[in-house]
Structure formats: structure tokens, C-alpha cells
PDB file of N, CA and C in Angstrom:
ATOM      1  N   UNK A   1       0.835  -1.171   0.000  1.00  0.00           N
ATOM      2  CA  UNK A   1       0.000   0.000   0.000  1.00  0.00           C
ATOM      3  C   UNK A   1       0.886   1.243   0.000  1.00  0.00           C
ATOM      4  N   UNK A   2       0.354   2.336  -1.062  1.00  0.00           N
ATOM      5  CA  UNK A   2       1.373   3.280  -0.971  1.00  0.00           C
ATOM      6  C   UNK A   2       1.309   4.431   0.130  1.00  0.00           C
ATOM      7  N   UNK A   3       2.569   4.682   0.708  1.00  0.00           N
ATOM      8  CA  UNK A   3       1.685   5.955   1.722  1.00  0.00           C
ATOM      9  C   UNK A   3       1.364   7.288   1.416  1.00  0.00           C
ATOM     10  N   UNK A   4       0.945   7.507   2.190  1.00  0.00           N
ATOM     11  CA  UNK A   4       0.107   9.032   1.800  1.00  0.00           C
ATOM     12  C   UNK A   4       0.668  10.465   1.362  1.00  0.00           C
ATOM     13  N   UNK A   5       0.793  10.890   0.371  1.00  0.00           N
ATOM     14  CA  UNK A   5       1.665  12.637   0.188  1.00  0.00           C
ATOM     15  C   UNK A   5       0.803  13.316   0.452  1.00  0.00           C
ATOM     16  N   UNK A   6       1.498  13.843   1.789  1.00  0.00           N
ATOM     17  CA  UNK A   6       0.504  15.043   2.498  1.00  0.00           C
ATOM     18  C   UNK A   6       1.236  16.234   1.398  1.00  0.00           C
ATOM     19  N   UNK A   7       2.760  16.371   0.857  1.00  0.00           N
ATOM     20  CA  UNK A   7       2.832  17.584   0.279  1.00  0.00           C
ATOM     21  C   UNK A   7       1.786  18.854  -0.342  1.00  0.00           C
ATOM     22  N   UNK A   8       1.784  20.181   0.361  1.00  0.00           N
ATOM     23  CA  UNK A   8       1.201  21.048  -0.155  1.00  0.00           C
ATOM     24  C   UNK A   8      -0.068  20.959   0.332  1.00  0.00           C
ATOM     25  N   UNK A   9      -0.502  20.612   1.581  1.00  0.00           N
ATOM     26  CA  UNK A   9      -1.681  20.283   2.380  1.00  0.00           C
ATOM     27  C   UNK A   9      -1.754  20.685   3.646  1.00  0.00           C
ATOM     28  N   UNK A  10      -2.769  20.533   4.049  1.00  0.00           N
ATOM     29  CA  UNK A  10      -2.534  20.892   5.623  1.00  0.00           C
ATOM     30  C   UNK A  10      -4.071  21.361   6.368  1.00  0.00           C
ATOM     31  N   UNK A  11      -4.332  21.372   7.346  1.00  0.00           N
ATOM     32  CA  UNK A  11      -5.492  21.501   8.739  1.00  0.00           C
ATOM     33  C   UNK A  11      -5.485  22.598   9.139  1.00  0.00           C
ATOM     34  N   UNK A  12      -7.027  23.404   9.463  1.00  0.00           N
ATOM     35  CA  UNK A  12      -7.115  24.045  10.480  1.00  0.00           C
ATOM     36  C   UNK A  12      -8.139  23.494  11.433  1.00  0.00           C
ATOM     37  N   UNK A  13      -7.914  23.782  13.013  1.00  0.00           N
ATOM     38  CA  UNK A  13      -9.126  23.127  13.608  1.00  0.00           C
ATOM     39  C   UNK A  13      -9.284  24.184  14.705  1.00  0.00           C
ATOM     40  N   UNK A  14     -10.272  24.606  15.520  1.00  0.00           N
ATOM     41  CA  UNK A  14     -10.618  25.565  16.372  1.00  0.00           C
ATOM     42  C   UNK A  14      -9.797  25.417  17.906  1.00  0.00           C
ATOM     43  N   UNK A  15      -9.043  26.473  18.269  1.00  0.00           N
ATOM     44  CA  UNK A  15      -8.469  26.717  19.271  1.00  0.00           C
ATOM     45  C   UNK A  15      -8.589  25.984  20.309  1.00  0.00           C
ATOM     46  N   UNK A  16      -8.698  24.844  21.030  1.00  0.00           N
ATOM     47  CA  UNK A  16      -9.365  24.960  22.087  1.00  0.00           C
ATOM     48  C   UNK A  16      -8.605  25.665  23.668  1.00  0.00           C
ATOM     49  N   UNK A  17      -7.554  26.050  23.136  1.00  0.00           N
ATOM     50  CA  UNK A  17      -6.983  26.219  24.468  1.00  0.00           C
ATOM     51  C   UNK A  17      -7.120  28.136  24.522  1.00  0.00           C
ATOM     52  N   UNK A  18      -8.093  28.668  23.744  1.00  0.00           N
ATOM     53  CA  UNK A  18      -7.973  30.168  23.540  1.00  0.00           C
ATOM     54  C   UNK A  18      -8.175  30.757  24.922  1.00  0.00           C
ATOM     55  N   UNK A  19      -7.603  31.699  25.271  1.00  0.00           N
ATOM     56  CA  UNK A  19      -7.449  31.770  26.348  1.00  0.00           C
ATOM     57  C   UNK A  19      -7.699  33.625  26.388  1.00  0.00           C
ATOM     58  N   UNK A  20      -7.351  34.152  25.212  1.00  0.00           N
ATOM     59  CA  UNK A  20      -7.186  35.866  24.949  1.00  0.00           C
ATOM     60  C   UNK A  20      -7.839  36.169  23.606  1.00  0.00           C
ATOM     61  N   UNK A  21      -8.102  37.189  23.971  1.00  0.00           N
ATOM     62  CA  UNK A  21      -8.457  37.712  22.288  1.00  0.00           C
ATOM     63  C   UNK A  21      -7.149  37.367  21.113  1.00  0.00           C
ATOM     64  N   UNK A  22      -5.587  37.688  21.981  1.00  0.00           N
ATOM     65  CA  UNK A  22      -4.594  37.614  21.054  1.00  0.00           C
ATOM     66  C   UNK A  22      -4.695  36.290  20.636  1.00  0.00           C
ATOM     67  N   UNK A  23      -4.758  35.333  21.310  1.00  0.00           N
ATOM     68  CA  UNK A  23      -4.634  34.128  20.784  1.00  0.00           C
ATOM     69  C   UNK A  23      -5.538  33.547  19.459  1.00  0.00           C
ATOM     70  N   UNK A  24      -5.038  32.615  18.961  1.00  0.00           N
ATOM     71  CA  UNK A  24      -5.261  32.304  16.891  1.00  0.00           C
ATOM     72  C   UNK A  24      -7.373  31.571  17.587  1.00  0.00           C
ATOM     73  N   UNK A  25      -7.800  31.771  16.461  1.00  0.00           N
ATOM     74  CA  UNK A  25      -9.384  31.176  17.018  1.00  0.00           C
ATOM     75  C   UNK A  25      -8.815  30.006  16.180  1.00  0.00           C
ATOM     76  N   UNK A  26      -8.188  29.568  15.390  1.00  0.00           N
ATOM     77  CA  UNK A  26      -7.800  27.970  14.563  1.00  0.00           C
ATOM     78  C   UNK A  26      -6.389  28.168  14.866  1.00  0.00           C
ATOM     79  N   UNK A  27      -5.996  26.962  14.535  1.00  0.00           N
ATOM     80  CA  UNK A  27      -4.652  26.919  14.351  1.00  0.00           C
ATOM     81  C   UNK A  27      -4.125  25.053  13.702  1.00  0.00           C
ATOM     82  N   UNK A  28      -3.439  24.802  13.554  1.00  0.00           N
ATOM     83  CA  UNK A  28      -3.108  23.642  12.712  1.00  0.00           C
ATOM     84  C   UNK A  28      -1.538  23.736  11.953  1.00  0.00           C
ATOM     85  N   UNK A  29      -1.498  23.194  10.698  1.00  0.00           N
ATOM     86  CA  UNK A  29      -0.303  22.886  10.402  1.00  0.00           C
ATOM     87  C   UNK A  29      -0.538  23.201   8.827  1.00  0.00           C
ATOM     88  N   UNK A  30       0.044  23.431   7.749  1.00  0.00           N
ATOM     89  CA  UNK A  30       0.453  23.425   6.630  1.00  0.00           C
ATOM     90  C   UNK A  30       1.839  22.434   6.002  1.00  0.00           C
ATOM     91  N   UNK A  31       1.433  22.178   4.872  1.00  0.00           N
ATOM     92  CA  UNK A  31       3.491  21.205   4.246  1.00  0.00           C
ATOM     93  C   UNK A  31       3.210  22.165   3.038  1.00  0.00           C
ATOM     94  N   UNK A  32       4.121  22.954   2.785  1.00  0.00           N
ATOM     95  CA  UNK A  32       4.606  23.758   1.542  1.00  0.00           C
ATOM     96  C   UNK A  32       5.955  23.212   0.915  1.00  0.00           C
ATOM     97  N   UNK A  33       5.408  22.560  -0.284  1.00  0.00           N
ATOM     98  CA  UNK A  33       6.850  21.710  -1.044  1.00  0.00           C
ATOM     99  C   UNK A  33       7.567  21.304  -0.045  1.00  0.00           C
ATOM    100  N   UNK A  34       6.882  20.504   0.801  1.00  0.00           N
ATOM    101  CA  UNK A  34       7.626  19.655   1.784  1.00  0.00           C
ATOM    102  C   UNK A  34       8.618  19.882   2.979  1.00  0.00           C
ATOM    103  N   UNK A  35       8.180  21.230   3.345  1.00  0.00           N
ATOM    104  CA  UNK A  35       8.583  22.288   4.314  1.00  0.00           C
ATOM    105  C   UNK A  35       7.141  21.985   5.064  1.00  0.00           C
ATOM    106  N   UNK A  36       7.053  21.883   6.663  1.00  0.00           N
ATOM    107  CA  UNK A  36       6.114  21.877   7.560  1.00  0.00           C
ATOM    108  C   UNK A  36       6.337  23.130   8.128  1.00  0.00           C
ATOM    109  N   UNK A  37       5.087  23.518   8.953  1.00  0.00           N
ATOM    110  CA  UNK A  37       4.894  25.494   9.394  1.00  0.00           C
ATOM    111  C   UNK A  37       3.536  24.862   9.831  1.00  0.00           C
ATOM    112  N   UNK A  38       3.746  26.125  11.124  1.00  0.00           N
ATOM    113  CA  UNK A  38       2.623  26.234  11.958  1.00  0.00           C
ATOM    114  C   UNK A  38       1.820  26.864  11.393  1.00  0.00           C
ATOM    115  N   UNK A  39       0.549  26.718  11.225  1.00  0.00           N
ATOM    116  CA  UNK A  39      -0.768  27.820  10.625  1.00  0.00           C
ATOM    117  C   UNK A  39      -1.659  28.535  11.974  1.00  0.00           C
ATOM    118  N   UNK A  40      -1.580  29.532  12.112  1.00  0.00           N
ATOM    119  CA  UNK A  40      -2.858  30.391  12.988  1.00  0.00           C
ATOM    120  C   UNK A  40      -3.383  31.003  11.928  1.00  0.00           C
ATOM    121  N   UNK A  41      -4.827  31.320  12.894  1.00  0.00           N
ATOM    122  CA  UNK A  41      -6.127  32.136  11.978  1.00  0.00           C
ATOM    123  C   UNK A  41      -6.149  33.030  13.175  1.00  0.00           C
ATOM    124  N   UNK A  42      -7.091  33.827  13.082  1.00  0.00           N
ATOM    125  CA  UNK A  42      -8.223  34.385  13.619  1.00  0.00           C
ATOM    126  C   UNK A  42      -9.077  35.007  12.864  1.00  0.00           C
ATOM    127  N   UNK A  43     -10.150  34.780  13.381  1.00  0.00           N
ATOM    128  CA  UNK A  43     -11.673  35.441  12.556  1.00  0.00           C
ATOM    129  C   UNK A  43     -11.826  36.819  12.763  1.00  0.00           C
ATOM    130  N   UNK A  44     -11.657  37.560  11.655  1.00  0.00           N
ATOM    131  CA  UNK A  44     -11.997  39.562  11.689  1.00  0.00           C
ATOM    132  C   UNK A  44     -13.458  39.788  11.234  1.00  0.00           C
ATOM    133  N   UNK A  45     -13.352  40.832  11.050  1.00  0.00           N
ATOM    134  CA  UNK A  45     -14.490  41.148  10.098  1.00  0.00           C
ATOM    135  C   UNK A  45     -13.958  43.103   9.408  1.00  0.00           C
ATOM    136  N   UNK A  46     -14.058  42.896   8.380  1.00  0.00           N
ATOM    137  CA  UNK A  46     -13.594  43.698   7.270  1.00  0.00           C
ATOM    138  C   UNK A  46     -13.807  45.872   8.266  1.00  0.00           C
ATOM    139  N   UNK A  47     -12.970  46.349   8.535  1.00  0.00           N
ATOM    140  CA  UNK A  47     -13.301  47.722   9.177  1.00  0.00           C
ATOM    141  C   UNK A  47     -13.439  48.943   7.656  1.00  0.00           C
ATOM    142  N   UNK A  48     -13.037  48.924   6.530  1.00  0.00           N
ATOM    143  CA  UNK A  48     -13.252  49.460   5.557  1.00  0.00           C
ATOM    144  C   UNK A  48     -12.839  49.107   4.414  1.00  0.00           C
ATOM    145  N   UNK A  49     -12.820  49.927   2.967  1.00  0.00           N
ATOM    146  CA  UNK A  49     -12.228  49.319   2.041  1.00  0.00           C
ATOM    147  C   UNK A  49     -12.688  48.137   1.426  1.00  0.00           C
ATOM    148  N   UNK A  50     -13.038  47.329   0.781  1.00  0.00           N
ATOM    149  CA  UNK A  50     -13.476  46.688   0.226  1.00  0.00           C
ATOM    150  C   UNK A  50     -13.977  45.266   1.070  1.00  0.00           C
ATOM    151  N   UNK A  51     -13.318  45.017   2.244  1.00  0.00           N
ATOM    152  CA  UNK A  51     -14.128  43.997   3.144  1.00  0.00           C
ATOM    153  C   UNK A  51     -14.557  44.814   4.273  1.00  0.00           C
ATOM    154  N   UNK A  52     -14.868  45.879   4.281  1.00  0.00           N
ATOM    155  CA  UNK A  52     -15.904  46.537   5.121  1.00  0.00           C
ATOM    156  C   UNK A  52     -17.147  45.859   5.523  1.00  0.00           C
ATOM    157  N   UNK A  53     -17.057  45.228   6.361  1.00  0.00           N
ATOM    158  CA  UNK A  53     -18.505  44.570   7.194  1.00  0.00           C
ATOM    159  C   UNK A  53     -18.625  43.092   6.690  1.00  0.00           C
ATOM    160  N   UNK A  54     -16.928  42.826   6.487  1.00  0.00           N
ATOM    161  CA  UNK A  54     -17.499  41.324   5.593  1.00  0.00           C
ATOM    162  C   UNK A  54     -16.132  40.099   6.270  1.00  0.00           C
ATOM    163  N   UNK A  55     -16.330  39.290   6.887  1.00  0.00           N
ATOM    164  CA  UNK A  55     -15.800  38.612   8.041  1.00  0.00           C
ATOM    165  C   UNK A  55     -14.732  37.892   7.015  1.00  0.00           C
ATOM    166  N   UNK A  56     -13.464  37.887   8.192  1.00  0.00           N
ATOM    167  CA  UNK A  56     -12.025  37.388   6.495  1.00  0.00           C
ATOM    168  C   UNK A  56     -11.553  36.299   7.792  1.00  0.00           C
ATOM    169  N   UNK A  57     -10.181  35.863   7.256  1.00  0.00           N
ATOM    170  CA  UNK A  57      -9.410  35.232   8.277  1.00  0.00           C
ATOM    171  C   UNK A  57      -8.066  36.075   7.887  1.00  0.00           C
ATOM    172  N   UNK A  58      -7.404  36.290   8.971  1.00  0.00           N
ATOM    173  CA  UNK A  58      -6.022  37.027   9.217  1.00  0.00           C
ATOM    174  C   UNK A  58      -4.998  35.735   9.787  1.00  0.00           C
ATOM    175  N   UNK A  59      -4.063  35.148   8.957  1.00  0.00           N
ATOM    176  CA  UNK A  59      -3.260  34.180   9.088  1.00  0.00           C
ATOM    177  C   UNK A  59      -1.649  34.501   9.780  1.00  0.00           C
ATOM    178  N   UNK A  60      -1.466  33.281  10.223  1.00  0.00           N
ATOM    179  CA  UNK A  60       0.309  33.534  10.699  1.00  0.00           C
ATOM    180  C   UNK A  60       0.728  32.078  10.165  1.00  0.00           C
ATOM    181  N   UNK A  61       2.150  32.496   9.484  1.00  0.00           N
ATOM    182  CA  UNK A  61       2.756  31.276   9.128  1.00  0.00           C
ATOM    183  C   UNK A  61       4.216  31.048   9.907  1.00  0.00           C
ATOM    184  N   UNK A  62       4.404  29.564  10.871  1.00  0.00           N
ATOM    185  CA  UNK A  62       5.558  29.804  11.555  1.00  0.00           C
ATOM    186  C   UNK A  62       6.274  28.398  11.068  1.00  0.00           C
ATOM    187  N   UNK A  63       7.781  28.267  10.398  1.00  0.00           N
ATOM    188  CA  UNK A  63       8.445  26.904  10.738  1.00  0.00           C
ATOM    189  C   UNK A  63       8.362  25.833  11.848  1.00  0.00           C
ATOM    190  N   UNK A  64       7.737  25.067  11.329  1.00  0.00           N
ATOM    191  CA  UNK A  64       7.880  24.142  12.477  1.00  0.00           C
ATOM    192  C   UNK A  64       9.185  24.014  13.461  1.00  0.00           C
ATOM    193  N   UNK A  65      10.190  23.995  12.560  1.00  0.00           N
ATOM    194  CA  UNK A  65      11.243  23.974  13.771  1.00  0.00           C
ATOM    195  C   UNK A  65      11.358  25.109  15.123  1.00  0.00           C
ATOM    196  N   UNK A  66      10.615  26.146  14.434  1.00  0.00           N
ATOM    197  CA  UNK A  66      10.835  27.658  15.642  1.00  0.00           C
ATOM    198  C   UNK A  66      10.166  27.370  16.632  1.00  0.00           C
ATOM    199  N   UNK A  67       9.233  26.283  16.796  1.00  0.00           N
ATOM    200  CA  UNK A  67       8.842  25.919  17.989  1.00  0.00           C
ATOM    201  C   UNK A  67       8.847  24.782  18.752  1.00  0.00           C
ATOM    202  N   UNK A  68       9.754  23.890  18.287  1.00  0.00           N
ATOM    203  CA  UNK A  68      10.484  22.666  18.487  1.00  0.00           C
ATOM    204  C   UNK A  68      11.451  22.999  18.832  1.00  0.00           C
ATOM    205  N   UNK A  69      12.627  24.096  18.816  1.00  0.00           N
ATOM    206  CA  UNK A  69      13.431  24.619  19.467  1.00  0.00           C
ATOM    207  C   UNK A  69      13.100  24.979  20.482  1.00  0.00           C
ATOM    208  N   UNK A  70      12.019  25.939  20.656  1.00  0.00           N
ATOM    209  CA  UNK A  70      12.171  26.875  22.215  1.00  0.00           C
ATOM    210  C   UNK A  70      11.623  25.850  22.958  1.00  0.00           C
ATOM    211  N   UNK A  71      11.347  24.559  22.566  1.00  0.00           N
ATOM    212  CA  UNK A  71      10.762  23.941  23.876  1.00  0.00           C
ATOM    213  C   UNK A  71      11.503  22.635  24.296  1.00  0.00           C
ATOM    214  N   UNK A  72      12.953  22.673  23.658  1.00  0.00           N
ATOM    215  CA  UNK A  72      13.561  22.026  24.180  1.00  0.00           C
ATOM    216  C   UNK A  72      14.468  22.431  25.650  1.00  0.00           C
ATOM    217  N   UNK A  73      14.649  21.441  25.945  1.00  0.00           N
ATOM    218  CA  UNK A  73      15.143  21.303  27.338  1.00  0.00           C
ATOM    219  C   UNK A  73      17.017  21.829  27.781  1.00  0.00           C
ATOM    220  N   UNK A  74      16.821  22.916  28.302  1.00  0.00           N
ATOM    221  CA  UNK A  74      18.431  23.156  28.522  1.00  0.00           C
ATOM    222  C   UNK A  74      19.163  22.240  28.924  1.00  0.00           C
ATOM    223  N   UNK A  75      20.448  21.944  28.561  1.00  0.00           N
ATOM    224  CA  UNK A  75      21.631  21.105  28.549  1.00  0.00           C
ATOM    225  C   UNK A  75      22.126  21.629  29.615  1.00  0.00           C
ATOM    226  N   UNK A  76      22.707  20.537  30.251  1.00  0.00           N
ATOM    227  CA  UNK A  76      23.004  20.725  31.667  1.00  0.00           C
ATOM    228  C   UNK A  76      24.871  20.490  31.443  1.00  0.00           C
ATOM    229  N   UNK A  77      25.437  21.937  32.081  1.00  0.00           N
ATOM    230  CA  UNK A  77      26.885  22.438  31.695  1.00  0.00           C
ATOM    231  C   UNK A  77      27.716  21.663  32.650  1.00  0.00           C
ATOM    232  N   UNK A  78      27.098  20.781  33.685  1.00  0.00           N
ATOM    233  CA  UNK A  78      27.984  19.711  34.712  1.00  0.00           C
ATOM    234  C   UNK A  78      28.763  18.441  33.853  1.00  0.00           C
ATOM    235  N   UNK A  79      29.834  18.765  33.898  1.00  0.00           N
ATOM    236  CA  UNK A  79      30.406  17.280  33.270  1.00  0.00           C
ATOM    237  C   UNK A  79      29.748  15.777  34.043  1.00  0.00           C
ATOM    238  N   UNK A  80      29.775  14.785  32.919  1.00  0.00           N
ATOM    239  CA  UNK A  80      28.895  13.398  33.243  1.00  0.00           C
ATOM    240  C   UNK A  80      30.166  12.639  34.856  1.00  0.00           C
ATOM    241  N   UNK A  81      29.271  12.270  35.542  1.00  0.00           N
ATOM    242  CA  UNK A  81      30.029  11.477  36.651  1.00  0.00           C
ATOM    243  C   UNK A  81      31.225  11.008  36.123  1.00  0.00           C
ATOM    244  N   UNK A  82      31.109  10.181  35.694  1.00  0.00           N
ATOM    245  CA  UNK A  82      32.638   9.211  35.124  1.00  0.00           C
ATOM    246  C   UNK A  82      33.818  10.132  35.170  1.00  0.00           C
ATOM    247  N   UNK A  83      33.640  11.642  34.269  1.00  0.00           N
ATOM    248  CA  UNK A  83      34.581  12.564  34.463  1.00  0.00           C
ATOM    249  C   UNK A  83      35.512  13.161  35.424  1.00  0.00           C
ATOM    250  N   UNK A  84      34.281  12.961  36.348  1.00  0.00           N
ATOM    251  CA  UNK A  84      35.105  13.819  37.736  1.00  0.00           C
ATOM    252  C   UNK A  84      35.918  12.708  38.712  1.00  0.00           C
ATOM    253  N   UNK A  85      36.996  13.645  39.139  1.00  0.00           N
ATOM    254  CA  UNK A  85      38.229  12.102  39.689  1.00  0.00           C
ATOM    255  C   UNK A  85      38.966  13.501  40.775  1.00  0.00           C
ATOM    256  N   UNK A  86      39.131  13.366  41.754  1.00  0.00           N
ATOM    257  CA  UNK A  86      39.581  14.165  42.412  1.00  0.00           C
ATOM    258  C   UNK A  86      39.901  13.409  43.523  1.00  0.00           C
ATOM    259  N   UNK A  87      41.240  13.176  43.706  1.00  0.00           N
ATOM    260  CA  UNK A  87      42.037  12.375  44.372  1.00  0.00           C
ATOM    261  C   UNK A  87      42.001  12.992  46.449  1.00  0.00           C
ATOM    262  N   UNK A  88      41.507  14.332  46.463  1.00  0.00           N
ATOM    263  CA  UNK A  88      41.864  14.856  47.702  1.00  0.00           C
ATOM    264  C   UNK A  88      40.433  14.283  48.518  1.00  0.00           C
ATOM    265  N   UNK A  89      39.760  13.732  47.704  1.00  0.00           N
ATOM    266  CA  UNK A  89      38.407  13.613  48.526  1.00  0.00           C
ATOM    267  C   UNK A  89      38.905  12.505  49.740  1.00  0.00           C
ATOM    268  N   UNK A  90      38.376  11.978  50.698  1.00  0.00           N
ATOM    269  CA  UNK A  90      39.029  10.875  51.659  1.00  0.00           C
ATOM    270  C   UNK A  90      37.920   9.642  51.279  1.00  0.00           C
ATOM    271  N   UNK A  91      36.986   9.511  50.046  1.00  0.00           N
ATOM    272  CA  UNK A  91      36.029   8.491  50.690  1.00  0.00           C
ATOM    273  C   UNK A  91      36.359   7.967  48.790  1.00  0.00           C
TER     274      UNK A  91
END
């Protein structure tokens, strides 16, 4: 069975963790030529100009990696046990 090419696809599904006005009312994922990115929405509605009174979505597009980074775990700057050897200790 062949598997699936999500390329050039992607989800939005409703917030559930909205918590602020700032926060996205959808949010989900996009694959652009095989690049993954975070997708936010939120629901407006048009203040003048040609969507004046007429409800749009206002999008954010983020690399997946930019938030797979900040939530990794700091590295701890103590050298591993085995390393340390210090002969003055008495035990």
C-alpha cells in the first residue's frame, strides 16, 4: 500500500486552548513543497475598504522547527560522573 503525500496540504481546527483575544481562534499545520509550518487564523471582520462589514481570516505562518526549538530542554553544563576524579576527597 502506498503511503500518503501530504505535500502542499494541511489543517485548520478551532483553538481549544484560547485563552485571549490575542490568541489564533484555529490553528493547525500546513506542508509547503515539503517544508512543515505552523498555521494560525483568527476570525476579523472587514473595518473598511473593500471587506468593510465582511468577516475574512487574518493568518500567521511559523516553521515548524521555531517551535520545536524553544521547547527544548536546557543542557546541563555539569560534566557526566565518570569525568570527575579528584584524588583529595578521603572516601
Amino acid at each position: 500500500m502506498a503511503e500518503y503525500d501530504n505535500t502542499n496540504t494541511g489543517i485548520l481546527a478551532r483553538n481549544e486552548r484560547k485563552e485571549k483575544d490575542t490568541h489564533p481562534d484555529l490553528q493547525g499545520f500546513i506542508n509547503v513543497d515539503g517544508k512543515e509550518y505552523w498555521l494560525s487564523a483568527w476570525s476579523k471582520r472587514g473595518k473598511s475598504g473593500k471587506l468593510e462589514g465582511k468577516p475574512f481570516f487574518s493568518l500567521s505562518v511559523k516553521p515548524k522547527e521555531d517551535r520545536q526549538e524553544s521547547r527544548k530542554p536546557a543542557q546541563s553544563k555539569a560534566p557526566p560522573a565518570d569525568d570527575f576524579e579528584d584524588d583529595s576527597l578521603p572516601f
